[in-house]
Protein backbone atom coordinates (compact mmCIF):
# COMPACT_ATOMS: atom_id res chain seq x y z
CA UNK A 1 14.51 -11.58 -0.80
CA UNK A 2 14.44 -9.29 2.48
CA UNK A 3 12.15 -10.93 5.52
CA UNK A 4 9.37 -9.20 6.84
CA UNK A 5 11.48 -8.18 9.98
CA UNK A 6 11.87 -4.92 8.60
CA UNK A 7 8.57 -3.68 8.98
CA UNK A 8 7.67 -0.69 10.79
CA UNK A 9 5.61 -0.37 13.99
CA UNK A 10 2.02 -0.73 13.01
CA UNK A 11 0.12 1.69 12.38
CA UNK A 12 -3.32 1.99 13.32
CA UNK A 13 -5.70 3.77 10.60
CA UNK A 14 -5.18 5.90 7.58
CA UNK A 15 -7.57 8.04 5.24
CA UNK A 16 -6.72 7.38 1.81
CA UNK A 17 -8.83 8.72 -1.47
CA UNK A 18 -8.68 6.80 -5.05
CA UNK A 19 -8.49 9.13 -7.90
CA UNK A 20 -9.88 7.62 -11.82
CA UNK A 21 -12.30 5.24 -9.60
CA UNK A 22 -14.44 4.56 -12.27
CA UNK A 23 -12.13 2.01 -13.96
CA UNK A 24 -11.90 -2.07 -13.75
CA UNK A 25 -8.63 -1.42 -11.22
CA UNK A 26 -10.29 1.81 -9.26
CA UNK A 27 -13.48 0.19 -8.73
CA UNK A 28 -11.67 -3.08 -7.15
CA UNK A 29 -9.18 -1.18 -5.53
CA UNK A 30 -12.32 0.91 -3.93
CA UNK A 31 -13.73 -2.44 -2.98
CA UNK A 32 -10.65 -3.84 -1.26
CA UNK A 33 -10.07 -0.06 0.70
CA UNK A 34 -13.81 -0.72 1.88
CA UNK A 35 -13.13 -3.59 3.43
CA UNK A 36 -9.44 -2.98 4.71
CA UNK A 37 -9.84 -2.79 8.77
CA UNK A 38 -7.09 -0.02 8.90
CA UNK A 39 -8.03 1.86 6.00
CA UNK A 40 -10.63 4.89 5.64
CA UNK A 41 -12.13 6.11 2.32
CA UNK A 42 -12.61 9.86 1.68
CA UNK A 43 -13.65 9.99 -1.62
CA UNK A 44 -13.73 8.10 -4.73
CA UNK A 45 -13.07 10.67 -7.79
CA UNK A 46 -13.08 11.11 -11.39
CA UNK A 47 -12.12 13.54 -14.08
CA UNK A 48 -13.56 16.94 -13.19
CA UNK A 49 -15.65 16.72 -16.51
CA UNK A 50 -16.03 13.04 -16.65
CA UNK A 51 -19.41 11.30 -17.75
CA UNK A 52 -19.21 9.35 -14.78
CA UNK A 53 -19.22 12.43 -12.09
CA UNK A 54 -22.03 12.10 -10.32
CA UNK A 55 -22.77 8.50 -10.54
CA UNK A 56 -22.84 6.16 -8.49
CA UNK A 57 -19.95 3.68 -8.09
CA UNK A 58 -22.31 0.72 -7.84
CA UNK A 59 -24.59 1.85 -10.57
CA UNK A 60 -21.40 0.99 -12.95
CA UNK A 61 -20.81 -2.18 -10.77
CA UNK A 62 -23.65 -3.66 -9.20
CA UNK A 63 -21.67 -6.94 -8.96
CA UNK A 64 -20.88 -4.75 -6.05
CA UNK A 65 -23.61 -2.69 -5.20
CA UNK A 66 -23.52 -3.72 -1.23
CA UNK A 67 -19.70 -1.99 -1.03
CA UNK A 68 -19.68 0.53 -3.63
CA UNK A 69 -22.59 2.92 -3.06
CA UNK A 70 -20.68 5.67 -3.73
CA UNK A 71 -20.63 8.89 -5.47
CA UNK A 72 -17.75 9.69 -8.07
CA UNK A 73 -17.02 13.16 -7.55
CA UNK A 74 -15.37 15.14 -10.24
CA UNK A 75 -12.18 16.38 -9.40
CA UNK A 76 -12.24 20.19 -9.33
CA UNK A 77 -9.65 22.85 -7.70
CA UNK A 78 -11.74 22.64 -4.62
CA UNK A 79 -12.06 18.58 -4.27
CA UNK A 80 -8.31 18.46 -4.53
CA UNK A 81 -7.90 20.87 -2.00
CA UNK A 82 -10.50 18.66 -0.08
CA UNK A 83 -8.18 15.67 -0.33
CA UNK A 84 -5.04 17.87 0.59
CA UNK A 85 -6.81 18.48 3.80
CA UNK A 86 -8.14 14.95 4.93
CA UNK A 87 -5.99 12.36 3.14
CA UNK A 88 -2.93 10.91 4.38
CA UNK A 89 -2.93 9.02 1.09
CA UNK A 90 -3.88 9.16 -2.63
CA UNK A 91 -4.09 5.58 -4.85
CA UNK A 92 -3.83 7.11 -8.42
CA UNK A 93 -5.82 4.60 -10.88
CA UNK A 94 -5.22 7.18 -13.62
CA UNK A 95 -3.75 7.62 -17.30
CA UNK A 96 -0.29 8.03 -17.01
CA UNK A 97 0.15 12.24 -18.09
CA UNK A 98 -2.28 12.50 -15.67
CA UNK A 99 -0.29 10.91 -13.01
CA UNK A 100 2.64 12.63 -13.67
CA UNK A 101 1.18 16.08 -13.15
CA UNK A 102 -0.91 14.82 -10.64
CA UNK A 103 1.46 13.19 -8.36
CA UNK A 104 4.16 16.15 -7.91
CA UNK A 105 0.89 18.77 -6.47
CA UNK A 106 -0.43 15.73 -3.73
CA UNK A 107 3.17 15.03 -2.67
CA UNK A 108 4.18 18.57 -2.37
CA UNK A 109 1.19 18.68 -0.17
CA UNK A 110 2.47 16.11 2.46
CA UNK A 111 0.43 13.29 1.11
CA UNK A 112 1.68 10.06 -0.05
CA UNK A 113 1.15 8.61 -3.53
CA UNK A 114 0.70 5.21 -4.94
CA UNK A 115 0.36 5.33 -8.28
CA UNK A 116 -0.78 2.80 -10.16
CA UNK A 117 -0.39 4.21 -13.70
CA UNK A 118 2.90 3.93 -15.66
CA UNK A 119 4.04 6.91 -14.94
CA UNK A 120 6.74 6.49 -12.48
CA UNK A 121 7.81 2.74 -13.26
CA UNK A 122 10.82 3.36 -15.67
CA UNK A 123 14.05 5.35 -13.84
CA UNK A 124 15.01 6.78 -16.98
CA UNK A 125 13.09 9.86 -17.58
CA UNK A 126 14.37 9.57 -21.84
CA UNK A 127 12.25 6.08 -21.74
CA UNK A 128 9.28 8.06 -21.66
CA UNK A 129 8.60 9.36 -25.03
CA UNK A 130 9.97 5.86 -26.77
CA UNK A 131 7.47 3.85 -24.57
CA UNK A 132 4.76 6.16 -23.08
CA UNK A 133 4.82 8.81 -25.60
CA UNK A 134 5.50 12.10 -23.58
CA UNK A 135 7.99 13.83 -22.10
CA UNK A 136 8.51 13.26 -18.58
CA UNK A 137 9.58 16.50 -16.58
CA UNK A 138 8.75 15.28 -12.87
CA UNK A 139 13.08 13.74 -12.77
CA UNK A 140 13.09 14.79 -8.74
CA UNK A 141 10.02 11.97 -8.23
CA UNK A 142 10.93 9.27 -10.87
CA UNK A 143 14.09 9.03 -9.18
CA UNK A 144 12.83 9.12 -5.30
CA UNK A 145 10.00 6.61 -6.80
CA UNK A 146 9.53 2.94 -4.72
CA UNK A 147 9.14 0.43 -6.92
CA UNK A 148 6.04 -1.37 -5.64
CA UNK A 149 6.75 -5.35 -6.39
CA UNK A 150 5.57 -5.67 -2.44
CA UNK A 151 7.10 -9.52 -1.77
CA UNK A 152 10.84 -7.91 -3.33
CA UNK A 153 11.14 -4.25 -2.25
CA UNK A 154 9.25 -3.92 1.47
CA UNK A 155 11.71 -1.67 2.79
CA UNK A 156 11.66 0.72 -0.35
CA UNK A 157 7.93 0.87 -0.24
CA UNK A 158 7.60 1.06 3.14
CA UNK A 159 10.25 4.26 3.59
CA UNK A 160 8.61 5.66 0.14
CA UNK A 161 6.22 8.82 -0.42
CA UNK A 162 5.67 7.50 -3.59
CA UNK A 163 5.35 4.08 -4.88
CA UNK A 164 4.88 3.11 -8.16
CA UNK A 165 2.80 -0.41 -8.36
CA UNK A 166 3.85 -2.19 -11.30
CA UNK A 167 2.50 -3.39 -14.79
CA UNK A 168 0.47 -6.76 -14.36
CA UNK A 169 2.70 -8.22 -17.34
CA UNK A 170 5.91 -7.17 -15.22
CA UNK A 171 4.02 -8.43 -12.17
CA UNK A 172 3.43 -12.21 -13.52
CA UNK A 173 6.88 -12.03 -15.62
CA UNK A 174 8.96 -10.64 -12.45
CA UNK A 175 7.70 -13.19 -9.96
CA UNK A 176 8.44 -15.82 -11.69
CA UNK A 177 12.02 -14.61 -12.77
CA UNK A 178 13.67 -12.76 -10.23
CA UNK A 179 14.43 -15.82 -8.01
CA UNK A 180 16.93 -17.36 -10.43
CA UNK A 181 18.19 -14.02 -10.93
CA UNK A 182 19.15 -13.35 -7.88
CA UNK A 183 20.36 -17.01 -6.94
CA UNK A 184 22.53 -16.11 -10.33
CA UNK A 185 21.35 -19.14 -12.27
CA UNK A 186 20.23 -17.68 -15.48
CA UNK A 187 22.36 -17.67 -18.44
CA UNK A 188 23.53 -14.67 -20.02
CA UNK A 189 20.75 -15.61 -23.31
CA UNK A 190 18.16 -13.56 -23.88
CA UNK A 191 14.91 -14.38 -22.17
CA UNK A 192 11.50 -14.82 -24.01
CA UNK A 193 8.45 -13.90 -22.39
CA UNK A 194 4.56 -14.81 -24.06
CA UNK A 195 1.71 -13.81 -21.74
CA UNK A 196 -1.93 -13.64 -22.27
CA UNK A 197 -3.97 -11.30 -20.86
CA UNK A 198 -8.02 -11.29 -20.15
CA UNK A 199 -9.83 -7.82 -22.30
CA UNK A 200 -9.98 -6.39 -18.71
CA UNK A 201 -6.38 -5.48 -19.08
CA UNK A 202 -7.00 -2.96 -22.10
CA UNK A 203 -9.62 -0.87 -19.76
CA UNK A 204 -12.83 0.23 -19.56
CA UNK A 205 -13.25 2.78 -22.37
CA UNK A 206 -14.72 0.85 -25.88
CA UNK A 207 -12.06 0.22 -28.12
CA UNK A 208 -12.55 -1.79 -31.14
CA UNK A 209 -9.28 -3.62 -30.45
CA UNK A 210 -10.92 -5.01 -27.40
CA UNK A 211 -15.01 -5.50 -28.60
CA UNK A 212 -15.70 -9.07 -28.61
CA UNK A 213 -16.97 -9.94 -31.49
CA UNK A 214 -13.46 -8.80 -33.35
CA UNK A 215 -10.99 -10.20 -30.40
CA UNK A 216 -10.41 -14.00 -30.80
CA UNK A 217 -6.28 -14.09 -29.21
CA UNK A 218 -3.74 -12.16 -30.81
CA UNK A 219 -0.47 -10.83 -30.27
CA UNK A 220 -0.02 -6.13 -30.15
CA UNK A 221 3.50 -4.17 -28.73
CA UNK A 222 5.92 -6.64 -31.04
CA UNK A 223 9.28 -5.87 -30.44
CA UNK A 224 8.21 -2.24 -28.44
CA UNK A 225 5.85 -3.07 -25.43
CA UNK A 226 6.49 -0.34 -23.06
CA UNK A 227 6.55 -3.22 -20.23
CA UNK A 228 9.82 -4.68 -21.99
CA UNK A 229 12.17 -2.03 -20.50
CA UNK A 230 10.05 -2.18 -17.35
CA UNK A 231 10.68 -5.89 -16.98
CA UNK A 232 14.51 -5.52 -18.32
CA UNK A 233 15.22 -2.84 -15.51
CA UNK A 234 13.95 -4.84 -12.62
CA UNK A 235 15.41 -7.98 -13.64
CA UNK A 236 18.92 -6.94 -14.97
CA UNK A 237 18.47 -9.19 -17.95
CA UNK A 238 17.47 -8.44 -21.95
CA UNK A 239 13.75 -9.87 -22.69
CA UNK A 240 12.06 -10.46 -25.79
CA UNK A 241 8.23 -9.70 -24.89
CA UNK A 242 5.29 -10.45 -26.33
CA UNK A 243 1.64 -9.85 -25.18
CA UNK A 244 -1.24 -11.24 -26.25
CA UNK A 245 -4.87 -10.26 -25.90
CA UNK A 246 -7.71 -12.97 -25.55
CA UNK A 247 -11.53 -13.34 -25.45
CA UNK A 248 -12.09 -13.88 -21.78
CA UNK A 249 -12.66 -11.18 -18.91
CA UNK A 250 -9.38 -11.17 -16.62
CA UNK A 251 -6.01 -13.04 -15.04
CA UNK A 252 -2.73 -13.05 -17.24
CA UNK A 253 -1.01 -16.26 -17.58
CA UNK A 254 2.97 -15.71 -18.34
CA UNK A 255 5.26 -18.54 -20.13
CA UNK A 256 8.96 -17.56 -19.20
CA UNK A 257 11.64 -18.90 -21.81
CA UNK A 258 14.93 -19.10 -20.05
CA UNK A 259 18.44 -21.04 -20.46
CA UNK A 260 20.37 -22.28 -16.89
CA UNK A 261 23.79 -22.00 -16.95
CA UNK A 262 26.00 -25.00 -17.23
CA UNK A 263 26.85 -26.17 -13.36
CA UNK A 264 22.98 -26.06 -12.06
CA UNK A 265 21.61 -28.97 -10.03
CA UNK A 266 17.95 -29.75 -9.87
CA UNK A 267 18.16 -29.16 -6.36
CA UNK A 268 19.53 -26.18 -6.47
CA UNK A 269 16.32 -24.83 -9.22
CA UNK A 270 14.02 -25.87 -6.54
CA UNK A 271 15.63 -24.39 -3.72
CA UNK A 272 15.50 -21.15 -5.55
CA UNK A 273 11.75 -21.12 -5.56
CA UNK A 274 11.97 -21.65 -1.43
CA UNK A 275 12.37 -18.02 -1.21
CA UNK A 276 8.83 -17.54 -1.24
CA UNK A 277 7.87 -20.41 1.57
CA UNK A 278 6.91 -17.72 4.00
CA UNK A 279 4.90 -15.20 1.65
CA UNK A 280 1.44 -15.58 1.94
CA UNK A 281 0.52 -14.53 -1.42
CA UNK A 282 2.74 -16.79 -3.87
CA UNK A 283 2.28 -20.47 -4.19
CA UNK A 284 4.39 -22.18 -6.14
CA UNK A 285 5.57 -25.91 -6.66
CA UNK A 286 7.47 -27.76 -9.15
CA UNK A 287 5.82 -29.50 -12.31
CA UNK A 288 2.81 -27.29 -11.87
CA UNK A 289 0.94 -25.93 -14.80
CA UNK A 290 -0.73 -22.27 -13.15
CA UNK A 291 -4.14 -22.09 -14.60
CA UNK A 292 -5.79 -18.27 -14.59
CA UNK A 293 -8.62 -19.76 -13.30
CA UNK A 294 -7.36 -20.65 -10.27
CA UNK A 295 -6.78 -17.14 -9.70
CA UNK A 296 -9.21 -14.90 -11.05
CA UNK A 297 -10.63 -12.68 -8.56
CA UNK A 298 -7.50 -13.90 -5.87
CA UNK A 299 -5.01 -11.99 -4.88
CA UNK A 300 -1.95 -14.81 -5.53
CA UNK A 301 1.01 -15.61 -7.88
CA UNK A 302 1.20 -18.88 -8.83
CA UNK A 303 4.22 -20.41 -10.04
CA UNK A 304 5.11 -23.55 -11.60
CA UNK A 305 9.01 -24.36 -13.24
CA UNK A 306 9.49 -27.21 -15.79
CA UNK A 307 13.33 -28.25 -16.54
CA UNK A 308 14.69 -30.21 -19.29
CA UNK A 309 18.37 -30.43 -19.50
CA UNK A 310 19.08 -25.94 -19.21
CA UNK A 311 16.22 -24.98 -20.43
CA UNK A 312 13.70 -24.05 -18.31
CA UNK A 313 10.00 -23.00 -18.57
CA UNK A 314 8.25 -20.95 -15.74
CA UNK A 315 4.54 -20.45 -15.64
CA UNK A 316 2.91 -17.67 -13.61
CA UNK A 317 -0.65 -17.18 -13.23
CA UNK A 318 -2.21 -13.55 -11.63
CA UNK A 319 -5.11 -11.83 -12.05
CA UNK A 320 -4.44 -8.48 -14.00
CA UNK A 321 -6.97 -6.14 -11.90
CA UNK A 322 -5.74 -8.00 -8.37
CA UNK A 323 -2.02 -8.66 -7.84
CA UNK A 324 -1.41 -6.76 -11.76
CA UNK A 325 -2.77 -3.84 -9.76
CA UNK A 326 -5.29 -2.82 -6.97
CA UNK A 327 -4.11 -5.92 -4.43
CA UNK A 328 -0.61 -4.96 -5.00
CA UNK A 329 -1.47 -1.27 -3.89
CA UNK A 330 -2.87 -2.59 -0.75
CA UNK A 331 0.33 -4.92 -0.28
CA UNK A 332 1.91 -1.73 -0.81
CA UNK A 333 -0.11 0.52 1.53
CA UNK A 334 0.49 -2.25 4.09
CA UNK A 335 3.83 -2.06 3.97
CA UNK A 336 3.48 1.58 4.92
CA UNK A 337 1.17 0.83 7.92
CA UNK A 338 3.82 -1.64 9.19
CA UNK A 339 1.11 -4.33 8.79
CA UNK A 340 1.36 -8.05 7.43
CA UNK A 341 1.11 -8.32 3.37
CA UNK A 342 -2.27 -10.15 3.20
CA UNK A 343 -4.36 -7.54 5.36
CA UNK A 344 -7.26 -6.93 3.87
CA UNK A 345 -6.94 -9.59 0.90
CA UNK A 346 -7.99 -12.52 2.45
């Protein structure tokens, strides 16, 4: 894992709009901008004919009423020319298509993205209409795309004009794994990933997938999640994924199936793990049991590792709306200021 030594010169402020603000991950990731001590908000926007154009941000949350008073403007010709002019950055909290046709016209612009839709996340533009169901045309910026898993890539994000902040499944599932990957003690077998995820993590919109009197827990995306290939690029490694939707608001809690190879010590597992001793948003330890409510509304990993002879179970606890998404974006825009990881999150 690179230290933080390669982080630019600080810089001071930035203006920064959120575009699909309306959502469970805009309207946190509007809450965390407000009270970010470098950042300044120019706008909070919507879908030029959305419902929600108009309203009040804090009308939809009044859980945060004293932060969010603010309108939801509707995105018209003239609002993104608005945003061209006093942005330095747009946070994209939108549905991928939207991001991909979005993202190309902001950039072009001068501005910097950080898109926290799907939409640049895979590097292979023919993954697209397998796992996202379109045909991706933008090949110039899925290429030039950071990949935004802030404690692994800082100097990616940080040189980027466009990031793209990961899945919360590939958030939990990748910061748990990638530490025996890159200490090379994995196995060559497959590894098998079930993780649970709170209703939050299907959105806002009414779905009757997601109403609770039908959910209970239940498994969706057998055998064709689009976060499979996400989490098989990153890592280097086949995955068998399964996800799993419960009956409770929000965190994800990952259980990590994987086979050591032959020669590894026990003290050689836990030194793995030592790679995140100096990263302020990951606590892990050996034998624990990470518990979603521990971090529900926090913006942490937490990871615990159980051994018995080569196999090996990892736990990892996040919660979906925080480090799954809008804390990760400000990890992300941090690394882009030149400032430390946690600003703004603590």
């Amino acid at each position: 894992m690179p230290s933080q030594s390669i982080y630019s010169q600080s810089i001071e402020s930035q203006t920064v709009a959120i575009i699909g603000a309306s959502g469970y991950v805009g309207a946190e990731l509007t809450r965390l901008v407000q009270q970010h001590p470098a950042l300044s908000l120019s706008g909070c926007y919507v879908s030029e004919h959305s419902s929600d154009a108009g309203t009040l941000l804090s009308d939809l949350y009044p859980q945060h009423a004293q932060c969010l008073k603010l309108p939801l403007q509707g995105l018209s010709d003239s609002e993104k020319s608005r945003i061209k002019h006093q942005a330095d950055t747009v946070f994209l909290c939108t549905d991928h298509r939207v991001s991909v046709a979005l993202a190309p016209e902001l950039l072009e612009a001068g501005l910097k993205v950080i898109d926290l839709s799907g939409g640049f996340r895979l590097e292979k533009a023919e993954d697209y209409p397998a796992f996202y169901g379109f045909e991706h045309q933008q090949h110039q910026w899925l290429q030039q795309a950071a990949y935004g898993l802030a404690e692994w890539y800082p100097g990616e994000i940080a040189a980027a004009r466009l990031v793209a902040v990961p899945g919360c499944y590939p958030t939990a599932s990748l910061m748990a794994l990638l530490p025996l990957k890159q200490a090379g003690l994995l196995s060559d077998s497959k590894i098998i990933i079930n993780a649970v995820s709170g209703v939050t993590g299907a959105g806002r919109k009414a779905s009757l997938t997601s109403h609770g009197a039908e959910l209970s827990l239940q498994a969706y995306g057998l055998f064709g999640h689009r976060h499979t290939p996400e989490i098989a690029q990153q890592l280097q490694h086949e995955v068998l994924f399964t996800p799993h939707l419960a009956q409770f608001p929000r965190g994800i809690l990952a259980t990590l199936y994987a086979e050591l190879k032959d020669d590894v010590s026990e003290a050689e597992l836990d030194n793995t793990y030592q790679c995140y001793a100096r990263q302020p948003l990951v606590r892990f330890e050996k034998q624990a049991r990470p518990a979603i409510k521990n971090v529900v509304q926090q913006p942490f990993a937490d990871i615990g590792w159980h051994r018995q002879g080569n196999q090996l179970i990892v736990l990892s606890a996040i919660d979906n709306l925080l480090k799954g998404a809008a804390s990760q974006a400000i990890q992300c825009i941090n690394l882009q200021l030149g400032r430390s990881l946690e600003e703004g999150l603590l």
